[in-house]
C-alpha atoms as a PDB file:
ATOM      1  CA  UNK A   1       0.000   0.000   0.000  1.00  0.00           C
ATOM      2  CA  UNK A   2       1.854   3.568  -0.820  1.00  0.00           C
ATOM      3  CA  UNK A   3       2.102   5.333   1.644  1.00  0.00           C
ATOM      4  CA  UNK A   4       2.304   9.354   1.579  1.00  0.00           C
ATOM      5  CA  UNK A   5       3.059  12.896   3.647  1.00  0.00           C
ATOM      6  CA  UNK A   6       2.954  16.506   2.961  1.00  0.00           C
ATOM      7  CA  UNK A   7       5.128  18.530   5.404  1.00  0.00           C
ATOM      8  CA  UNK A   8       5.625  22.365   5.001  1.00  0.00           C
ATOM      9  CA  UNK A   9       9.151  24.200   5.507  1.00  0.00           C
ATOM     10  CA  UNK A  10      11.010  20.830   4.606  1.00  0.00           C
ATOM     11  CA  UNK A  11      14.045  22.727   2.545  1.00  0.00           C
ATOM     12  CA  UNK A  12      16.149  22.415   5.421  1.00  0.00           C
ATOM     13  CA  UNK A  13      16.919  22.176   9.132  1.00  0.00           C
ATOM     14  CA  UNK A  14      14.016  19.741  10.890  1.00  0.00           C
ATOM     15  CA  UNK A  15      12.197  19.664   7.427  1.00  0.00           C
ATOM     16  CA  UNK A  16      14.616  18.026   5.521  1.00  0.00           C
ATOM     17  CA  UNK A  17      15.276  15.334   8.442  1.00  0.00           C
ATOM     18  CA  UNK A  18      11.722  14.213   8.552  1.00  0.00           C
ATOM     19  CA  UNK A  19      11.528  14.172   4.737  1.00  0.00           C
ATOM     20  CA  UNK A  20      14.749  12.187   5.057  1.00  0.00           C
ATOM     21  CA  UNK A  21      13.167   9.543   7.337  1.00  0.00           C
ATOM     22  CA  UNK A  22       9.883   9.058   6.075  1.00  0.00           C
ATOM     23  CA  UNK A  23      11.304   8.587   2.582  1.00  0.00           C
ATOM     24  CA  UNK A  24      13.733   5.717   4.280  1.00  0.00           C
ATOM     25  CA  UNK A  25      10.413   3.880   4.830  1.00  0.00           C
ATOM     26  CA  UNK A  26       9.285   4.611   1.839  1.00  0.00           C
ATOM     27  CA  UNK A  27       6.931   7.595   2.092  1.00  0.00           C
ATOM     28  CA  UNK A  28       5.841   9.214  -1.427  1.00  0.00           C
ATOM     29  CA  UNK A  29       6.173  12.958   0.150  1.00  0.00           C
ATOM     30  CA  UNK A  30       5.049  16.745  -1.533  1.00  0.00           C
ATOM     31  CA  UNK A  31       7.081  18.982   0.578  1.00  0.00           C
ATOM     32  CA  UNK A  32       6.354  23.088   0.491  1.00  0.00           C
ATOM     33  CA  UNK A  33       9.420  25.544   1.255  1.00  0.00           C
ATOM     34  CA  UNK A  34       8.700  29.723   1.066  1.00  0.00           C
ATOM     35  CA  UNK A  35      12.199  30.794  -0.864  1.00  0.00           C
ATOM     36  CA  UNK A  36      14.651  28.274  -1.136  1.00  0.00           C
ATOM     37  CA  UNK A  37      12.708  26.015  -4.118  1.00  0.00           C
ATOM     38  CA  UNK A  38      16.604  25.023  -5.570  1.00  0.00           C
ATOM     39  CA  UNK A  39      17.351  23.631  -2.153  1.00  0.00           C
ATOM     40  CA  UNK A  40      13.955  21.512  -2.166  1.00  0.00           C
ATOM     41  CA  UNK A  41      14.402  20.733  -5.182  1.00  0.00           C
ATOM     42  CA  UNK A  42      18.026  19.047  -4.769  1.00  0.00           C
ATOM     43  CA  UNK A  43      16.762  17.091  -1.551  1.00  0.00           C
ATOM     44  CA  UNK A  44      13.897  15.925  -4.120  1.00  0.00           C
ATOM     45  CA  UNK A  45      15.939  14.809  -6.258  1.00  0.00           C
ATOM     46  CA  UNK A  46      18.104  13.090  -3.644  1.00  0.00           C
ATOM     47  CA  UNK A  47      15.636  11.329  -1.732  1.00  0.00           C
ATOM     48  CA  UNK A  48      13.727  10.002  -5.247  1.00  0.00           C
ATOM     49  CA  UNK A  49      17.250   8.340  -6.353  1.00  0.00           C
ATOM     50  CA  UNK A  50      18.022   7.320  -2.855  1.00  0.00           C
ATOM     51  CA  UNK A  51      15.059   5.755  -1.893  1.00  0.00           C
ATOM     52  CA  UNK A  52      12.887   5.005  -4.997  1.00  0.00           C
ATOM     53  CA  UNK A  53      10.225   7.557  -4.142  1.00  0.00           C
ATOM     54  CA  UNK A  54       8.285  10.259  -5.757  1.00  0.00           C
ATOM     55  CA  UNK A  55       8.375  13.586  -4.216  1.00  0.00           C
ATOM     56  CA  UNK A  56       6.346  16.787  -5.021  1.00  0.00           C
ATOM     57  CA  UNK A  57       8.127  20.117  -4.292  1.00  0.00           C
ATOM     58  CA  UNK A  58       6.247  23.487  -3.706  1.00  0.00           C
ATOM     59  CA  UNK A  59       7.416  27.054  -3.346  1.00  0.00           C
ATOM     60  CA  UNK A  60       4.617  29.001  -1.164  1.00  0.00           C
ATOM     61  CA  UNK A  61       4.068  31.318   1.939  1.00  0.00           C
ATOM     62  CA  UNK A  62       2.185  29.400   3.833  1.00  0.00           C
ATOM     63  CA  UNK A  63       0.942  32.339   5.802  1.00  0.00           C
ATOM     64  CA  UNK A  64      -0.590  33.297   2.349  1.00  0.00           C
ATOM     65  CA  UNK A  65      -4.109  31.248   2.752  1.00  0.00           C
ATOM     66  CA  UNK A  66      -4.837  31.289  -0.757  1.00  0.00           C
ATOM     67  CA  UNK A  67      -1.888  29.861  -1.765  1.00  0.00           C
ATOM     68  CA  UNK A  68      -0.924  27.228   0.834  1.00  0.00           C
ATOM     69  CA  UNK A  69      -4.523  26.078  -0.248  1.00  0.00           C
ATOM     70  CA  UNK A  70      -4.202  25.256  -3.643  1.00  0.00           C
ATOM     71  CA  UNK A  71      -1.193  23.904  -3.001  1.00  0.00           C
ATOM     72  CA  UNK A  72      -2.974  21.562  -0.717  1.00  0.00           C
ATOM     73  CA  UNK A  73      -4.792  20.445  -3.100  1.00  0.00           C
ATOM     74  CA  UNK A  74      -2.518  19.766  -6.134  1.00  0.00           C
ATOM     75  CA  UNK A  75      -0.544  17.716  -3.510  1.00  0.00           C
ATOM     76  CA  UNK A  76      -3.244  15.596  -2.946  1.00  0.00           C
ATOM     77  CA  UNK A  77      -4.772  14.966  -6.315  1.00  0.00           C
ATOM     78  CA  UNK A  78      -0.754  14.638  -7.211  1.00  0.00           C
ATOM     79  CA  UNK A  79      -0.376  11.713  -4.245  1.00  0.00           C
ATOM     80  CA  UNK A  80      -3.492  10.601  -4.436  1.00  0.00           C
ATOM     81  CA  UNK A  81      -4.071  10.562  -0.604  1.00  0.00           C
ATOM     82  CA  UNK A  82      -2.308  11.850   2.219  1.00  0.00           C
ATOM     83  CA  UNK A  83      -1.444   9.828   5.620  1.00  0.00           C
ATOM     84  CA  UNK A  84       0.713  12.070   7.284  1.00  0.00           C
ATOM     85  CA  UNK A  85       0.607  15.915   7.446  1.00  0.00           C
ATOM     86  CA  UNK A  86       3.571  17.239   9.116  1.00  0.00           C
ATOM     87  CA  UNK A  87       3.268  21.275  10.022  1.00  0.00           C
ATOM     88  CA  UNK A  88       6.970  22.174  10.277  1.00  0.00           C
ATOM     89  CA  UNK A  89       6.932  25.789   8.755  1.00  0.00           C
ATOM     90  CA  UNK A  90       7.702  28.192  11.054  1.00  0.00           C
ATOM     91  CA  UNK A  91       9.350  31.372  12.080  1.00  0.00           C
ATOM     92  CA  UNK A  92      10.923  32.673  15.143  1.00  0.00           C
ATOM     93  CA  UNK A  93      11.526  36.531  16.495  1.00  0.00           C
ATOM     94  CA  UNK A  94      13.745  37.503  19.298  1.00  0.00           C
ATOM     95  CA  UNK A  95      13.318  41.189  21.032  1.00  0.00           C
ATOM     96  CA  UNK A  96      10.999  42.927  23.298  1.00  0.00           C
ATOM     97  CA  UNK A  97       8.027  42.672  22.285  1.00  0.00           C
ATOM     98  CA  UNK A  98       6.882  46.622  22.362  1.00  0.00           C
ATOM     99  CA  UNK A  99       9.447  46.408  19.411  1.00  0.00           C
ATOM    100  CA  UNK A 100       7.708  44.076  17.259  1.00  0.00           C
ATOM    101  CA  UNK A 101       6.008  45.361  14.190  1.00  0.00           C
ATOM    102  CA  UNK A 102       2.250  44.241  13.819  1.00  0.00           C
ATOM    103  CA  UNK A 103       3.995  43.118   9.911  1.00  0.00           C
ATOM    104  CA  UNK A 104       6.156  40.844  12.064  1.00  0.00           C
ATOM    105  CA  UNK A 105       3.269  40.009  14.106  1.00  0.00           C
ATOM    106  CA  UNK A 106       1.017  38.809  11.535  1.00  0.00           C
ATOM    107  CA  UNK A 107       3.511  37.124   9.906  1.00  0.00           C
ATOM    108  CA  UNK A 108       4.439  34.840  12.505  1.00  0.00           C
ATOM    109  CA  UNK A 109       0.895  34.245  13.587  1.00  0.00           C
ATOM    110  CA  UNK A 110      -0.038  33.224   9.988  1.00  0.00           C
ATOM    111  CA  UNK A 111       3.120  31.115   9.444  1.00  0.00           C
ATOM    112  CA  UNK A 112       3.498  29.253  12.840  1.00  0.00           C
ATOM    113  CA  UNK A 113      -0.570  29.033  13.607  1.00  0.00           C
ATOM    114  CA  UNK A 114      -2.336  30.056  10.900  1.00  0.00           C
ATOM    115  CA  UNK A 115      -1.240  27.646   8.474  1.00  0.00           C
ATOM    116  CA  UNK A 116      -2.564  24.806  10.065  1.00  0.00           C
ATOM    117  CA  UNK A 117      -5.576  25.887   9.539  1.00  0.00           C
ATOM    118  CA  UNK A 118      -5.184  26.154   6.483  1.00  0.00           C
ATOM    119  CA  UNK A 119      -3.360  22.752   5.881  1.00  0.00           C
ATOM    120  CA  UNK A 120      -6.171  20.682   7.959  1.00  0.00           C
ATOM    121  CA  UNK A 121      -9.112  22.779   5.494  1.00  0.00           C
ATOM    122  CA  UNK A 122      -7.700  20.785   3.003  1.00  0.00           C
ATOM    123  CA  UNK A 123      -6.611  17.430   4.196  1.00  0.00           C
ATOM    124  CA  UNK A 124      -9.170  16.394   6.598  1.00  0.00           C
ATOM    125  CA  UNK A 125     -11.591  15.358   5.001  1.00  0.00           C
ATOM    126  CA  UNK A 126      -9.805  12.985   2.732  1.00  0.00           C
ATOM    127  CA  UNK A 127      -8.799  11.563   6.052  1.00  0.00           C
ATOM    128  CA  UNK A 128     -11.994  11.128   7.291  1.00  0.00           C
ATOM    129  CA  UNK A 129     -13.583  10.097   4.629  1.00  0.00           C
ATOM    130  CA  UNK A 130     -10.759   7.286   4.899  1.00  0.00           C
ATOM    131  CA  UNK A 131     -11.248   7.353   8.394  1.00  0.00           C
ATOM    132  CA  UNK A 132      -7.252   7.239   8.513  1.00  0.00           C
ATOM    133  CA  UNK A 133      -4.357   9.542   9.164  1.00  0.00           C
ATOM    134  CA  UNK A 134      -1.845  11.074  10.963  1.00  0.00           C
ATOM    135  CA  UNK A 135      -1.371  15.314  11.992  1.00  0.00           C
ATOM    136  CA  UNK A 136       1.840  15.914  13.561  1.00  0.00           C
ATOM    137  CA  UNK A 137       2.781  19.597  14.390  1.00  0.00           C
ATOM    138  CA  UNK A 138       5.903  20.990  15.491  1.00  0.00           C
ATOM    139  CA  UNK A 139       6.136  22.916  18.276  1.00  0.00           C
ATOM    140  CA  UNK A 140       8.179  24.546  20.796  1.00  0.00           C
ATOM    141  CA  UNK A 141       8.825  23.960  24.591  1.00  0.00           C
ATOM    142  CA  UNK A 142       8.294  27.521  24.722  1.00  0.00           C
ATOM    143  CA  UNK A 143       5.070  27.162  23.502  1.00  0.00           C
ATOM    144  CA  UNK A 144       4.330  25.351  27.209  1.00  0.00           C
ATOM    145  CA  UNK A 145       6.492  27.530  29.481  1.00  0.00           C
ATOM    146  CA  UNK A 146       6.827  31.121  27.282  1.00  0.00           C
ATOM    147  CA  UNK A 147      10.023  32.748  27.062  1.00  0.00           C
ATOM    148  CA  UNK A 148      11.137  36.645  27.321  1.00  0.00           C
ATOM    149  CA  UNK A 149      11.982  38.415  24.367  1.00  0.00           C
ATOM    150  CA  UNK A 150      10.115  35.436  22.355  1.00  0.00           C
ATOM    151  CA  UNK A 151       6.486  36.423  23.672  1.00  0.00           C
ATOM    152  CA  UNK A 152       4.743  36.414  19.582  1.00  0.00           C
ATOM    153  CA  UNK A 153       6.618  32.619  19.345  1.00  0.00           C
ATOM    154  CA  UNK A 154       5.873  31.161  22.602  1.00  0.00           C
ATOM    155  CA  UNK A 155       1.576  32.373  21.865  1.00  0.00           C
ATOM    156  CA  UNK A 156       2.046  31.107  18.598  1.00  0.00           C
ATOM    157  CA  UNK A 157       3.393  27.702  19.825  1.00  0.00           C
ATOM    158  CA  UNK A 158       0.809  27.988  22.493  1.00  0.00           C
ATOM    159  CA  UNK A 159      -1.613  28.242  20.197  1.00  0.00           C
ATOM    160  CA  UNK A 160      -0.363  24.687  18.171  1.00  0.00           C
ATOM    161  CA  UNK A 161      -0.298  23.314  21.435  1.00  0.00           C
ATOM    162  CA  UNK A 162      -4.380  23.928  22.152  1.00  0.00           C
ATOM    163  CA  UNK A 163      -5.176  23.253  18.238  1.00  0.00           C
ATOM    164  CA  UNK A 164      -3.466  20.210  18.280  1.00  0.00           C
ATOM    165  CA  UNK A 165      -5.282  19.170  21.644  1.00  0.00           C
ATOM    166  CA  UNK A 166      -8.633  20.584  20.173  1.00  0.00           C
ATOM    167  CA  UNK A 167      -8.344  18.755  16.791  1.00  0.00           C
ATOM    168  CA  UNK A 168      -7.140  15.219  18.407  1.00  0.00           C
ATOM    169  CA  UNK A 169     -10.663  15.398  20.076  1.00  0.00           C
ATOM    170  CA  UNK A 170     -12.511  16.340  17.067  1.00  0.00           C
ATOM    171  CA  UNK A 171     -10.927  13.418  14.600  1.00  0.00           C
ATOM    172  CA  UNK A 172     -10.498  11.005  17.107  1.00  0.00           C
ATOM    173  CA  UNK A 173     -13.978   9.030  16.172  1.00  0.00           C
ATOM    174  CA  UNK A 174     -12.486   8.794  12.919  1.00  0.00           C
ATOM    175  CA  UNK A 175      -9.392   7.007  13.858  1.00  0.00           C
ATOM    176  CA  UNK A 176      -7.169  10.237  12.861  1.00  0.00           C
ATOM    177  CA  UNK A 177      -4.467  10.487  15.471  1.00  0.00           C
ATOM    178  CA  UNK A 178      -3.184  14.596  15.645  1.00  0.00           C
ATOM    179  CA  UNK A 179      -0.187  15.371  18.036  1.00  0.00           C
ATOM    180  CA  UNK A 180       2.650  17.940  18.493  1.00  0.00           C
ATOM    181  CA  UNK A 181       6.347  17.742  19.059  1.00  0.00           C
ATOM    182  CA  UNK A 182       7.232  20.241  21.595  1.00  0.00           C
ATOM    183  CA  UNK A 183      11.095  20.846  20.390  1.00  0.00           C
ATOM    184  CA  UNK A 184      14.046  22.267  22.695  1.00  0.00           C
ATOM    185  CA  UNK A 185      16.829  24.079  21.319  1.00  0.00           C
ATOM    186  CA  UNK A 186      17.338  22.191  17.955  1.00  0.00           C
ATOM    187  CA  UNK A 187      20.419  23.152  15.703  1.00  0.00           C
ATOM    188  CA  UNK A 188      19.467  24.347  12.896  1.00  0.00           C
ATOM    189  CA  UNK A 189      19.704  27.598  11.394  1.00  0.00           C
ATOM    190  CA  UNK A 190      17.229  29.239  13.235  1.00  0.00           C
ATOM    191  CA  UNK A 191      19.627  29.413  16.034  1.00  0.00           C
ATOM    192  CA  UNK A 192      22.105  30.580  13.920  1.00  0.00           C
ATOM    193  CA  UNK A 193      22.304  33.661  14.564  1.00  0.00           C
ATOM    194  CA  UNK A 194      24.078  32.740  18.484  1.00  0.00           C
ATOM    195  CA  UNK A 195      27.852  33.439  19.017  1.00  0.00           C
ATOM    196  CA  UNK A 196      29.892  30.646  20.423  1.00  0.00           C
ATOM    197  CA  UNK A 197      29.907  31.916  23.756  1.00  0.00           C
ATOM    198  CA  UNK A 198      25.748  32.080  23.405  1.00  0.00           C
ATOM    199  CA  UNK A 199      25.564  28.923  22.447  1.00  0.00           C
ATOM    200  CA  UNK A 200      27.762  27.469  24.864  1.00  0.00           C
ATOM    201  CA  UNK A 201      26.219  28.889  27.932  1.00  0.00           C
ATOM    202  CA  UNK A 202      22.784  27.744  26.391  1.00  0.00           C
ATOM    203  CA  UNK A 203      24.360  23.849  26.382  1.00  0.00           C
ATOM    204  CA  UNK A 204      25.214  24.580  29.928  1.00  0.00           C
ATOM    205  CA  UNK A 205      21.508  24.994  30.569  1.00  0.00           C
ATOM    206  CA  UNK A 206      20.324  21.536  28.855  1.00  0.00           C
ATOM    207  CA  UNK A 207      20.545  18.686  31.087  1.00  0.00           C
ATOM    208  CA  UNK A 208      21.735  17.007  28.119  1.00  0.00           C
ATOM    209  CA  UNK A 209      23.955  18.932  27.435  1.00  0.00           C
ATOM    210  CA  UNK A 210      24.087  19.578  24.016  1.00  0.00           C
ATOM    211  CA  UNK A 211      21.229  20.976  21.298  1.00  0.00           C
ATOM    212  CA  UNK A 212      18.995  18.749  20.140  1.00  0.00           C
ATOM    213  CA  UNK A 213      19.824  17.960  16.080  1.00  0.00           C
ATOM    214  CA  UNK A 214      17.208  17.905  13.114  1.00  0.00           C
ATOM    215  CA  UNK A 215      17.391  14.154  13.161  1.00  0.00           C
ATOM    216  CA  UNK A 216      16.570  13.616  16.569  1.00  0.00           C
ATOM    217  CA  UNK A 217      12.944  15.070  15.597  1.00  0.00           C
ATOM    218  CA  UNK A 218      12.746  12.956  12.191  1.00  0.00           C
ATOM    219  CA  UNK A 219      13.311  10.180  14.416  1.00  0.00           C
ATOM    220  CA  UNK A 220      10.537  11.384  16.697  1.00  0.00           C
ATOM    221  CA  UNK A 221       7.914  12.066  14.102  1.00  0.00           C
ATOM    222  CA  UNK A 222       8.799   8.226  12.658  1.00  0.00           C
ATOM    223  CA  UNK A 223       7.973   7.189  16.336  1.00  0.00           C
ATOM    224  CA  UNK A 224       4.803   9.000  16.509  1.00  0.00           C
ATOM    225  CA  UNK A 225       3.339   8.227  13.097  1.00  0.00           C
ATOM    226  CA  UNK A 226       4.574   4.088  14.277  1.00  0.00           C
ATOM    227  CA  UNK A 227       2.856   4.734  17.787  1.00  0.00           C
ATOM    228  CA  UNK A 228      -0.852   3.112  18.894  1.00  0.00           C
ATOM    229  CA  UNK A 229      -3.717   5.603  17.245  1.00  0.00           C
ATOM    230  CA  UNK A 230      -4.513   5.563  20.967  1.00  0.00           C
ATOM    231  CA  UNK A 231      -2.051   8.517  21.211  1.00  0.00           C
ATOM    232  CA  UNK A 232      -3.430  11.556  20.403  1.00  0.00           C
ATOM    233  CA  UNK A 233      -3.865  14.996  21.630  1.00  0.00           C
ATOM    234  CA  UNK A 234      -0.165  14.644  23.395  1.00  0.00           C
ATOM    235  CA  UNK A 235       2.465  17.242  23.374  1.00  0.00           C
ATOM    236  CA  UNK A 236       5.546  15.346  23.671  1.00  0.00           C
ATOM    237  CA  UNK A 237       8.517  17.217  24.351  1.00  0.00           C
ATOM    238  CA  UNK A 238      11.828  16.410  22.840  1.00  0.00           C
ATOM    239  CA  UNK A 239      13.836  19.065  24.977  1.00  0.00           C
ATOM    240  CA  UNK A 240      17.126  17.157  26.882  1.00  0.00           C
ATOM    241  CA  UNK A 241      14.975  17.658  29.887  1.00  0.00           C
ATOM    242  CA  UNK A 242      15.195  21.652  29.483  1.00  0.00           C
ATOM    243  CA  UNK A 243      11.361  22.396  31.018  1.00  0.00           C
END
């Protein structure tokens, strides 16, 4: 039976890794990036020769409604079905917040909460009408505990939290499992933009020690998607004991 995922900001970072894993069991994937569409494009190409899979690519903001939308839906008439909808898009914004631009508000509130919304509108009711299928969103441990100088990232990641705990509730009676993956400090290049002395008083924080790498969360998502439909409506965090 083919099996198949859409996931959203999967050019790089914790995109690419879950693209990367669900192709290694041989997941047919469409996978959406905003600007870097040459980048997608050569893990597309990688992952078809590597594993013997088709994959879609995309170039769309998915804050944009419209367009994340149609996209959506040329996905799924392109894959035929989808099993697995992973919201990975996202955006982060350090400061005060009495600096933030409402532009840079409603940016990240479309991109990091917004766009599920728009992603579910779409690919919901192919899953219920197969009364299959599998939501996993990725959030932030910030989104449970809220952070200074990230107060727009931690509500949005709130918000994921509570849609993810609403939806599992809604689709469970159709056997549609929806969970999040509440993510520590993962090193990608979001985090990039930390000197070495930031980032090594930051490990020093971590129980574990060390960040948490894109992997880590592929590896996570594989777990969830392989876990008992039982499981839904969980935030499980993925943190090195951080919160």
């Amino acid at each position: 039976m083919k099996k198949t995922a859409f996931i959203t900001g999967a050019s790089r970072g914790i995109g690419a890794a879950i693209a990367e894993n669900l192709a290694a069991e041989g997941y047919h994937l469409a996978l959406v990036c905003h600007r870097n569409i040459d980048m997608l494009n050569a893990l597309a190409k990688d992952l078809s020769e590597k594993y013997q899979v088709e994959v879609y690519t995309y170039a769309a903001d998915v804050a944009d409604g419209a367009s994340l939308i149609l996209v959506c839906q040329e996905a799924l008439e392109k894959l035929g079905k989808v099993d697995v909808l992973v919201n990975n898009a996202g955006v982060a914004h350090i400061g005060l917040l009495t600096d933030m631009s409402v532009d840079e508000w409603n940016e990240m509130l479309g991109t990091n909460l917004s766009s599920l919304f728009y992603t579910a509108k779409v690919i919901v009711p192919d899953m219920v009408k197969r009364k299959s299928g599998n939501i996993i969103n990725i959030s932030s441990m910030w989104g449970t505990v809220g952070a200074s100088c990230e107060v727009a990232y931690s509500a949005t990641k709130g918000g994921v939290n509570s849609f993810t705990k609403a939806l599992a509730k809604e689709l469970a009676p159709n056997n549609i499992a929806v969970n999040a993956i509440a993510c520590g400090v993962v090193d990608t290049d979001m985090n990039g933009n930390l000197s070495e002395e930031e980032r090594a008083a930051l490990q020093e924080e971590i129980p574990a020690g060390r960040f948490c790498t894109p992997e880590e969360i592929g590896l996570t998502v594989l777990n969830v998607i392989n876990a008992p439909a039982y499981m839904t409506g969980q935030i499980i965090g993925v943190d090195g004991g951080y919160i």
